[in-house]
N, C-alpha and C. Protein backbone atom coordinates (compact mmCIF):
# COMPACT_ATOMS: atom_id res chain seq x y z
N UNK A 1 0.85 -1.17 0.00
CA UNK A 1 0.00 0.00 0.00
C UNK A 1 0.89 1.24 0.00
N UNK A 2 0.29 1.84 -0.88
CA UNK A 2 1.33 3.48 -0.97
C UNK A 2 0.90 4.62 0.12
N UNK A 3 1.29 5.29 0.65
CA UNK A 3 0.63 6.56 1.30
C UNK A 3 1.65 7.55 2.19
N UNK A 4 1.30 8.72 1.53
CA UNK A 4 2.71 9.40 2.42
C UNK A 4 2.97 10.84 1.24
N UNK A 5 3.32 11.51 1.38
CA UNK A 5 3.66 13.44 0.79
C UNK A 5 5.17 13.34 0.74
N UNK A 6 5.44 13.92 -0.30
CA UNK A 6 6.88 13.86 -0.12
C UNK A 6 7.38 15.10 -1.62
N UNK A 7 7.54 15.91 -1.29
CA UNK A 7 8.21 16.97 -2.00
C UNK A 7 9.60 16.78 -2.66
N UNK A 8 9.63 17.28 -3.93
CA UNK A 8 11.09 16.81 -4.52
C UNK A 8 10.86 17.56 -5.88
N UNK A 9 12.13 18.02 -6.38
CA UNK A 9 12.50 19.17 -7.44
C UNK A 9 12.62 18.14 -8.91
N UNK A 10 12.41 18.47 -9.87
CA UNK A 10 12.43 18.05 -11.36
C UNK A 10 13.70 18.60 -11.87
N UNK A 11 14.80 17.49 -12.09
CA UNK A 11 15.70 18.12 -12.97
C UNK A 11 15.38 18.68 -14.20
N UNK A 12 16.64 19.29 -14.74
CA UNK A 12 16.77 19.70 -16.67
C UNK A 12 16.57 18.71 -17.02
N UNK A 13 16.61 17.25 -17.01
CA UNK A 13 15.94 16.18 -17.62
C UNK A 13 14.43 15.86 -17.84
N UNK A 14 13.99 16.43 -16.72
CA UNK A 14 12.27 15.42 -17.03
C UNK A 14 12.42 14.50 -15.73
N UNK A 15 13.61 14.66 -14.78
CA UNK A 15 13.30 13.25 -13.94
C UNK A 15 13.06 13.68 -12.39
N UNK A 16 12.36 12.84 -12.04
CA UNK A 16 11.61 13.23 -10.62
C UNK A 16 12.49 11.87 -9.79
N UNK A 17 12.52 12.09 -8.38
CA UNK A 17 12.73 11.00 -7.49
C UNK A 17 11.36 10.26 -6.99
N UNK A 18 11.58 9.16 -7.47
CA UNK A 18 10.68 8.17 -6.69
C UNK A 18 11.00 7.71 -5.32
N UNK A 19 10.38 8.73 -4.17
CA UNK A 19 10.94 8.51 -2.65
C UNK A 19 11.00 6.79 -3.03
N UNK A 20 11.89 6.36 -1.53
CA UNK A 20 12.30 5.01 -1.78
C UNK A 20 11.28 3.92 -1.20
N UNK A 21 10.72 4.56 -0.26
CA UNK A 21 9.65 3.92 -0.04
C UNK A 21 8.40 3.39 -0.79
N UNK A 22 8.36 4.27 -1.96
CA UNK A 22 7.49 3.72 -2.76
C UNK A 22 8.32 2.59 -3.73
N UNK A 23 9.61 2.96 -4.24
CA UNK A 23 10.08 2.21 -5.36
C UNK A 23 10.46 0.77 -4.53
N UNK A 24 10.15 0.41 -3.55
CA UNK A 24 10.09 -1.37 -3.47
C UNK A 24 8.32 -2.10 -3.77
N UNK A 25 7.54 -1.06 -3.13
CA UNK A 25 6.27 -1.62 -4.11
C UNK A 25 5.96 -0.86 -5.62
N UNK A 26 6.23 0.00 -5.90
CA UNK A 26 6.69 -0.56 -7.78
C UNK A 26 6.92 -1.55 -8.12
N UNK A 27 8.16 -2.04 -7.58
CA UNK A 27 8.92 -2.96 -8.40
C UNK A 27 9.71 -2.44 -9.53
N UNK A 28 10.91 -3.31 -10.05
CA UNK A 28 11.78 -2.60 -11.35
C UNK A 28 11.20 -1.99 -11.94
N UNK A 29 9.90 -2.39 -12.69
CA UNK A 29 9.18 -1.52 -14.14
C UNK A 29 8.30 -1.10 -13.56
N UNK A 30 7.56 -0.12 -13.80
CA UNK A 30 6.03 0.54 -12.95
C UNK A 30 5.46 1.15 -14.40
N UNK A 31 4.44 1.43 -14.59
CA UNK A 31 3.77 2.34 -15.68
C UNK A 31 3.78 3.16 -15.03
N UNK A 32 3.82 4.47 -15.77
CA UNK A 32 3.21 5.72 -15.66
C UNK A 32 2.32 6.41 -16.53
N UNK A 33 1.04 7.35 -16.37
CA UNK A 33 0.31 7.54 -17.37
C UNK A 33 -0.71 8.67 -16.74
N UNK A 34 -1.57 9.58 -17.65
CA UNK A 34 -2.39 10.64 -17.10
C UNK A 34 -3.42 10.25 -16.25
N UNK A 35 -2.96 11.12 -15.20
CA UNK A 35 -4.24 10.72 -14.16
C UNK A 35 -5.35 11.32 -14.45
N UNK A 36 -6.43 11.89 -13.60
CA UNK A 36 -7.55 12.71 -13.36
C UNK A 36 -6.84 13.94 -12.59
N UNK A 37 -7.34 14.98 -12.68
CA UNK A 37 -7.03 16.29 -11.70
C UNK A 37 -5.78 16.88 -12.55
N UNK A 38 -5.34 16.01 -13.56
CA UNK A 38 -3.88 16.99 -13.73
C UNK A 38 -3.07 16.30 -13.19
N UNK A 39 -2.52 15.12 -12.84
CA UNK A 39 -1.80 14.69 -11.89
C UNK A 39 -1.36 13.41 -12.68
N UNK A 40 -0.12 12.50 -12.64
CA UNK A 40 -0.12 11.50 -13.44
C UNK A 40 -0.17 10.56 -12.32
N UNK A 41 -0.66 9.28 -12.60
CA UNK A 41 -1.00 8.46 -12.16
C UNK A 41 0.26 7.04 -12.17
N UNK A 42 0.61 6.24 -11.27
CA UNK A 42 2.28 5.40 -11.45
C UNK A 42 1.57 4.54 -10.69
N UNK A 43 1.23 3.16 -11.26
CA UNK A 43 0.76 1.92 -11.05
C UNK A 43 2.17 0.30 -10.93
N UNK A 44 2.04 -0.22 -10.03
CA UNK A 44 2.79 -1.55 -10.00
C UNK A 44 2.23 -2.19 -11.33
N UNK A 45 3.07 -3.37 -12.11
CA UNK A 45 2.79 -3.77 -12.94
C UNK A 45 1.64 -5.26 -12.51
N UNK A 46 1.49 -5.58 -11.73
CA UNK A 46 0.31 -6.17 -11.21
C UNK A 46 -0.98 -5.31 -11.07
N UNK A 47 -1.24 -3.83 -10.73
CA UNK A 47 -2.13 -3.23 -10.56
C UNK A 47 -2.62 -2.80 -11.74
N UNK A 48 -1.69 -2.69 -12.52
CA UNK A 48 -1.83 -1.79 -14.01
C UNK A 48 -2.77 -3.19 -14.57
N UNK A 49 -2.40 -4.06 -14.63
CA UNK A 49 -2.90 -5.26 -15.62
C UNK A 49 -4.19 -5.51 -14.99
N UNK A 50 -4.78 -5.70 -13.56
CA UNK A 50 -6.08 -5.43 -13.23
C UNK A 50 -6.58 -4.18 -13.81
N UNK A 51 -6.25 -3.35 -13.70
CA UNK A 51 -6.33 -1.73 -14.18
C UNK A 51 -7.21 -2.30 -15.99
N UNK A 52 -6.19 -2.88 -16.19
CA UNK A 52 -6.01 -2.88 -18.07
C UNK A 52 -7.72 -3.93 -18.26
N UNK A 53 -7.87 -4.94 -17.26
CA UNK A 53 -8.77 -6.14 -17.67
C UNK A 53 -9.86 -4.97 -16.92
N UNK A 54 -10.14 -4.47 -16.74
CA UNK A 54 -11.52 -3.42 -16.30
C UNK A 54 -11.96 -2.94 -17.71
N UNK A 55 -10.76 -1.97 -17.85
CA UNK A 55 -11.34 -1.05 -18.69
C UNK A 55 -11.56 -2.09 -20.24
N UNK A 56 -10.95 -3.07 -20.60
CA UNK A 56 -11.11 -3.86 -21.19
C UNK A 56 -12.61 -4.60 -21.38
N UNK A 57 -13.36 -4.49 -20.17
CA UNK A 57 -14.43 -5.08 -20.53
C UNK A 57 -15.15 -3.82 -20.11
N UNK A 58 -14.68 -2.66 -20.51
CA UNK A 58 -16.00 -1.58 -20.54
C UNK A 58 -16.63 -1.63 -22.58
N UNK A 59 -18.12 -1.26 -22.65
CA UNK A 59 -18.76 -1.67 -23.70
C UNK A 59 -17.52 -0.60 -24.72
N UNK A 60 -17.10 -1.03 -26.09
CA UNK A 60 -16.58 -0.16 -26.52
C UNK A 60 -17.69 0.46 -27.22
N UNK A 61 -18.75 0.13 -27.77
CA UNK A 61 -19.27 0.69 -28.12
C UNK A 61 -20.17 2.02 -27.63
N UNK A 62 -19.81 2.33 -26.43
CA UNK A 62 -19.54 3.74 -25.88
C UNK A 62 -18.85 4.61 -26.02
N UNK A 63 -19.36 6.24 -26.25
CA UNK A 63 -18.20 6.77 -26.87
C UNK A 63 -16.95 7.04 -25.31
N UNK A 64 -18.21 7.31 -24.28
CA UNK A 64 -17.23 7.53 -23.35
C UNK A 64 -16.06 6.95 -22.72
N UNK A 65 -16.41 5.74 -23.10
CA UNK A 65 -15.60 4.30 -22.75
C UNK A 65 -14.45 4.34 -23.76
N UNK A 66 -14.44 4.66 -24.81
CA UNK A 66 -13.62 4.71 -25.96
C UNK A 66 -12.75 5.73 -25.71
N UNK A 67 -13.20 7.01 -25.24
CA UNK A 67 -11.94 8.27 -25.07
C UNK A 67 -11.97 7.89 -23.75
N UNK A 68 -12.30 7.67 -22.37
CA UNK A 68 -10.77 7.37 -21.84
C UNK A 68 -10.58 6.20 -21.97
N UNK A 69 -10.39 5.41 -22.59
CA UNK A 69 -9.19 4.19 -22.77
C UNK A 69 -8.41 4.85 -23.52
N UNK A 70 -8.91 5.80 -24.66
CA UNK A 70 -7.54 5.83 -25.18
C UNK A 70 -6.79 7.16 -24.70
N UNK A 71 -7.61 7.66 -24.09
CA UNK A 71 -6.87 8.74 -22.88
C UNK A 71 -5.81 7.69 -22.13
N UNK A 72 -6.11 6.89 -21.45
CA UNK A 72 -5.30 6.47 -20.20
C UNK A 72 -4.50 5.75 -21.03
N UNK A 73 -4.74 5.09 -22.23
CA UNK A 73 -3.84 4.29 -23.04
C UNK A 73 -2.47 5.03 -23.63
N UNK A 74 -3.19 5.58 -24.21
CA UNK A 74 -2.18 6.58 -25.14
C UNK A 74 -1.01 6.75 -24.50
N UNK A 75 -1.12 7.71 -23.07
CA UNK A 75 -0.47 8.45 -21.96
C UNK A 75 0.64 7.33 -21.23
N UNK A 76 0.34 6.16 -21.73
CA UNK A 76 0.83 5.27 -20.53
C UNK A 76 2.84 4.74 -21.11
N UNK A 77 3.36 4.74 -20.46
CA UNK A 77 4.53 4.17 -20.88
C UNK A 77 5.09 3.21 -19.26
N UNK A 78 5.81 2.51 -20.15
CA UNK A 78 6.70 1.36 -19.27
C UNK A 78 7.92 2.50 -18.60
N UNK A 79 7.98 2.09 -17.01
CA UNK A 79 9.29 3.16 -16.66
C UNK A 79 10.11 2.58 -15.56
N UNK A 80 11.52 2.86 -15.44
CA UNK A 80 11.91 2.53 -13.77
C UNK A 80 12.72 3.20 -13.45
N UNK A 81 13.37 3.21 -12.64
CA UNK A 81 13.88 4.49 -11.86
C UNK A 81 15.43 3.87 -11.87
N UNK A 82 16.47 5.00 -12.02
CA UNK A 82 17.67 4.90 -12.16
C UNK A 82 18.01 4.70 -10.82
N UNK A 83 19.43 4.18 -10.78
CA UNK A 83 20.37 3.85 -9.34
C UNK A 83 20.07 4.81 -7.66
N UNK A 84 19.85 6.42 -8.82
CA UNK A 84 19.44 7.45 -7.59
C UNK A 84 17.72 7.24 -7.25
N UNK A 85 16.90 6.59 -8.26
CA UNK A 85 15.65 6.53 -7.60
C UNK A 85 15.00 7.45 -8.45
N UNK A 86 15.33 8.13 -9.48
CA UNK A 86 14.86 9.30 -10.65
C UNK A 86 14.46 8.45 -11.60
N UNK A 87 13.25 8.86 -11.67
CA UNK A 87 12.59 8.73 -12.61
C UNK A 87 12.46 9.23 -14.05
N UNK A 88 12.66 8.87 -15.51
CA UNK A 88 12.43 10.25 -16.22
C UNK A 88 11.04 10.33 -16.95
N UNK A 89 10.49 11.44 -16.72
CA UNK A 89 8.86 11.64 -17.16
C UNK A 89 9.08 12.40 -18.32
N UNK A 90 8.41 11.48 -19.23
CA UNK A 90 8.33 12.58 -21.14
C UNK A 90 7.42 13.20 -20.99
N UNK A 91 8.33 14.46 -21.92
CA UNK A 91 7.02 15.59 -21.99
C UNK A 91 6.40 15.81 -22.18
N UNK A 92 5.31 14.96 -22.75
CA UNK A 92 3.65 15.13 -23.05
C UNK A 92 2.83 14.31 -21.53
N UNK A 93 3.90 13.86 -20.65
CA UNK A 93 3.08 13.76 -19.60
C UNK A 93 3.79 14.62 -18.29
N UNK A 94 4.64 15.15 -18.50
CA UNK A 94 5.12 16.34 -18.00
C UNK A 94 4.18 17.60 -18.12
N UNK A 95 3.90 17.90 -19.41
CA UNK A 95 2.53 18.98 -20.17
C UNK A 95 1.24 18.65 -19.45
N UNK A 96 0.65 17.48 -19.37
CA UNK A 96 -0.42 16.79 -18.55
C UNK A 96 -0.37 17.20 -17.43
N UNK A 97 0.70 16.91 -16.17
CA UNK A 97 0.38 17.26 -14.96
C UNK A 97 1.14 18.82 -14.89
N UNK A 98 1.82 19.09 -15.91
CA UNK A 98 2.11 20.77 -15.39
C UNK A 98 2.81 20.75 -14.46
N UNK A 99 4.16 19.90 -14.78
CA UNK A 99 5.59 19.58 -13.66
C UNK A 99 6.23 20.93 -14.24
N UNK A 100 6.95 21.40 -13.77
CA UNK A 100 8.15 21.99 -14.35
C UNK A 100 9.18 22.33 -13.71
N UNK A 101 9.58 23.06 -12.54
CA UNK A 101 10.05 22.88 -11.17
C UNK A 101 10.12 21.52 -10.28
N UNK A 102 8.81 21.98 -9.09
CA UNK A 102 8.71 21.43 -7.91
C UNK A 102 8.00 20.14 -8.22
N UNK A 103 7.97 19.19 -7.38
CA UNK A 103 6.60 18.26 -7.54
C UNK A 103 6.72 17.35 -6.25
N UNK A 104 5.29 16.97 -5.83
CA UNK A 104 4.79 16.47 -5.05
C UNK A 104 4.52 14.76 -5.46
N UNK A 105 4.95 14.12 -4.51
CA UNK A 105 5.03 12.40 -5.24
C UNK A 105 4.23 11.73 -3.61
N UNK A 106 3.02 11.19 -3.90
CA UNK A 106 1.71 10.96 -3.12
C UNK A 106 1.31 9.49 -3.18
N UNK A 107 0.97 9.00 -2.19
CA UNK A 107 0.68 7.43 -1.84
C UNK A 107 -0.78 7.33 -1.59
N UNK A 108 -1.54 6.77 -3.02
CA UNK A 108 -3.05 6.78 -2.63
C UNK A 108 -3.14 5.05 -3.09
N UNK A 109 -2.98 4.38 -2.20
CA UNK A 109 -3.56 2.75 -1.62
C UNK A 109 -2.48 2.11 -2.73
N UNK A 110 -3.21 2.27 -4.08
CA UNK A 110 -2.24 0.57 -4.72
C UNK A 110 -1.90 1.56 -5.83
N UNK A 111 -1.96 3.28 -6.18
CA UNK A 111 -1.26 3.67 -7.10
C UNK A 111 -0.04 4.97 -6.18
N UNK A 112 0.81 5.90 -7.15
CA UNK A 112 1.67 6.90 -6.36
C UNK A 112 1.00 7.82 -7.71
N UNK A 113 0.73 8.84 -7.46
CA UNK A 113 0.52 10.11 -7.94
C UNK A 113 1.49 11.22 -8.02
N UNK A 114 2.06 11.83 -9.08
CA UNK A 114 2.81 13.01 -9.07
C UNK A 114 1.83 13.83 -9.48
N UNK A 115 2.18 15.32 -8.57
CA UNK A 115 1.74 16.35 -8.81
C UNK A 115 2.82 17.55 -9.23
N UNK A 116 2.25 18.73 -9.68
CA UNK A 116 2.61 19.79 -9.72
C UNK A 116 2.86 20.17 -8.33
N UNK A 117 3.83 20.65 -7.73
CA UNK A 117 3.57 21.60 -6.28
C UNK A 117 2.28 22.72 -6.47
N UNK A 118 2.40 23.39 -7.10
CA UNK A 118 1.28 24.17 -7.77
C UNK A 118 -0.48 23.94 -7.89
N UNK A 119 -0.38 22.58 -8.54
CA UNK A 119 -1.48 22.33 -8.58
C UNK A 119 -1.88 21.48 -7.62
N UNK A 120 -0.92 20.76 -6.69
CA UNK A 120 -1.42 20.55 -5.68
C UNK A 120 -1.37 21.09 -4.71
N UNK A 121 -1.11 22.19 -4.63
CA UNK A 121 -1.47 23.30 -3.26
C UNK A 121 -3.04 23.47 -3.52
N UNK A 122 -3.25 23.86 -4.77
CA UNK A 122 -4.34 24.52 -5.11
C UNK A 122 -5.63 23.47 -4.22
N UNK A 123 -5.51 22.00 -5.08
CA UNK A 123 -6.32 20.87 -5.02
C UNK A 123 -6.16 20.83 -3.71
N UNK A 124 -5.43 20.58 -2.53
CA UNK A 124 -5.20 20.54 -1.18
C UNK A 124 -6.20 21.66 -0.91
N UNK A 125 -6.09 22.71 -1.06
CA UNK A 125 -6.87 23.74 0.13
C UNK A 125 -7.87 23.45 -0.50
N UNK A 126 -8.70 23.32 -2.05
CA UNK A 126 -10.26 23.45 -1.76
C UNK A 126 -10.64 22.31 -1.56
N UNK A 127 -9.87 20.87 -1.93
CA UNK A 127 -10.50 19.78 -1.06
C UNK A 127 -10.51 19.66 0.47
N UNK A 128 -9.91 20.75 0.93
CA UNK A 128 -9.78 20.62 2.52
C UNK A 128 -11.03 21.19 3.10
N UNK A 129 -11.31 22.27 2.34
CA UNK A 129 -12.77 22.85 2.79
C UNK A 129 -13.67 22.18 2.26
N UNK A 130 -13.97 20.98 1.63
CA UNK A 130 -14.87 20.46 1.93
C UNK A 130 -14.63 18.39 2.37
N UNK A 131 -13.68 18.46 3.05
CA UNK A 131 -13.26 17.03 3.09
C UNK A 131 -14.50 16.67 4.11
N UNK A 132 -14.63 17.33 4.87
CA UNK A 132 -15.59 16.78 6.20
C UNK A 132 -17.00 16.46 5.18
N UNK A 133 -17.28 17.45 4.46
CA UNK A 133 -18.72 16.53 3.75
C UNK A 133 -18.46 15.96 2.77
N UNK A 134 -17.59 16.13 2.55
CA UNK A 134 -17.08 14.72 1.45
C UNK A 134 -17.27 13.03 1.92
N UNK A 135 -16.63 13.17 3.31
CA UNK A 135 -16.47 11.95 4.14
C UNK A 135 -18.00 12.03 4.50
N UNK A 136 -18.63 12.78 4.95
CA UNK A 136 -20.07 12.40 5.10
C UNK A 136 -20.88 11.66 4.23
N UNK A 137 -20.69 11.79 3.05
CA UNK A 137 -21.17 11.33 1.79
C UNK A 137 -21.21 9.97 1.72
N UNK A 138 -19.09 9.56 1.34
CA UNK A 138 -19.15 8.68 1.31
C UNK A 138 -18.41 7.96 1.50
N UNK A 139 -17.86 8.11 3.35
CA UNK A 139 -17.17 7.03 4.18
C UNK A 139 -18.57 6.85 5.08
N UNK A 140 -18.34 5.51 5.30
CA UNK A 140 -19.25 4.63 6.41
C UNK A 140 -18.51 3.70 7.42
N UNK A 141 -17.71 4.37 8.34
CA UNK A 141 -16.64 3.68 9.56
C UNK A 141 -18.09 3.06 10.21
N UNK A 142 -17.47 2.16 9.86
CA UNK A 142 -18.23 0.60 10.77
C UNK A 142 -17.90 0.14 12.29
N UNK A 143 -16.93 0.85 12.64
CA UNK A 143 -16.18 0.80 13.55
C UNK A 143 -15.94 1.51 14.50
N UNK A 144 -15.56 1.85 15.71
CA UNK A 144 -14.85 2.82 16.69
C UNK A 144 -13.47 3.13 16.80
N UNK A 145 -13.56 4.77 16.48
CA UNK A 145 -12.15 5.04 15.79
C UNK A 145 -11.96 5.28 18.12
């Protein structure tokens, strides 16, 4: 399971650090590919292939079903991270999440998310003002925290 914030600068290359904590559940190869929000999305190659047999049996004969597969398709490339843990991200998915500087590298359950610092400041404060009715919606703790 991924989860955890971790700030880190984009070289003149295109390459980001994959904190290290995430790059043992990667594994050597990980995909990377456009997320939702602006943000790219970095799947284990076990998650990606569940990932792949979903959208696989969505009807193609939908148009919606048809642009994003080939949204998430298109976007997607095979990647792994050099000796230092850098990653290098091409620039049409660099353009996608609007890296250019800073970036934010995020642990949400079985994928890691890069952000913009930028655009995730932004996404942070207005999901913060409304996280509490968000969770009202639609968390149901079964339990005693």
């Amino acid at each position: 399971m991924f989860m955890g914030e971790y700030q880190h600068t984009i070289d003149g290359k295109g390459r980001v650090i994959m904190p290290a904590r995430f790059r043992e559940g990667l594994g050597e190869k990980f995909i990377v590919t456009r997320g939702l929000d602006n943000c790219l999305f970095v799947y284990p190659l076990e998650e990606w292939e569940k990932l792949e047999k979903k959208l696989k049996a969505l009807p193609f004969t939908k148009a919606d079903a048809r642009a994003f597969t080939r949204f998430f398709f298109s976007g997607a490339i095979e990647c792994e991270a050099d000796k230092q843990g850098r990653v290098l991200i091409p620039q049409n998915l660099r353009d996608h999440a609007k890296l250019q500087k800073e970036a934010v590298v995020i642990g949400v359950s079985n994928r890691v998310e890069i952000w913009s610092q930028e655009v995730w400041d932004k996404y942070s404060e207005e999901a913060n003002l409304s996280f509490e009715e968000i969770s009202e919606k639609i968390v149901d703790f079964d339990f005693d925290l």
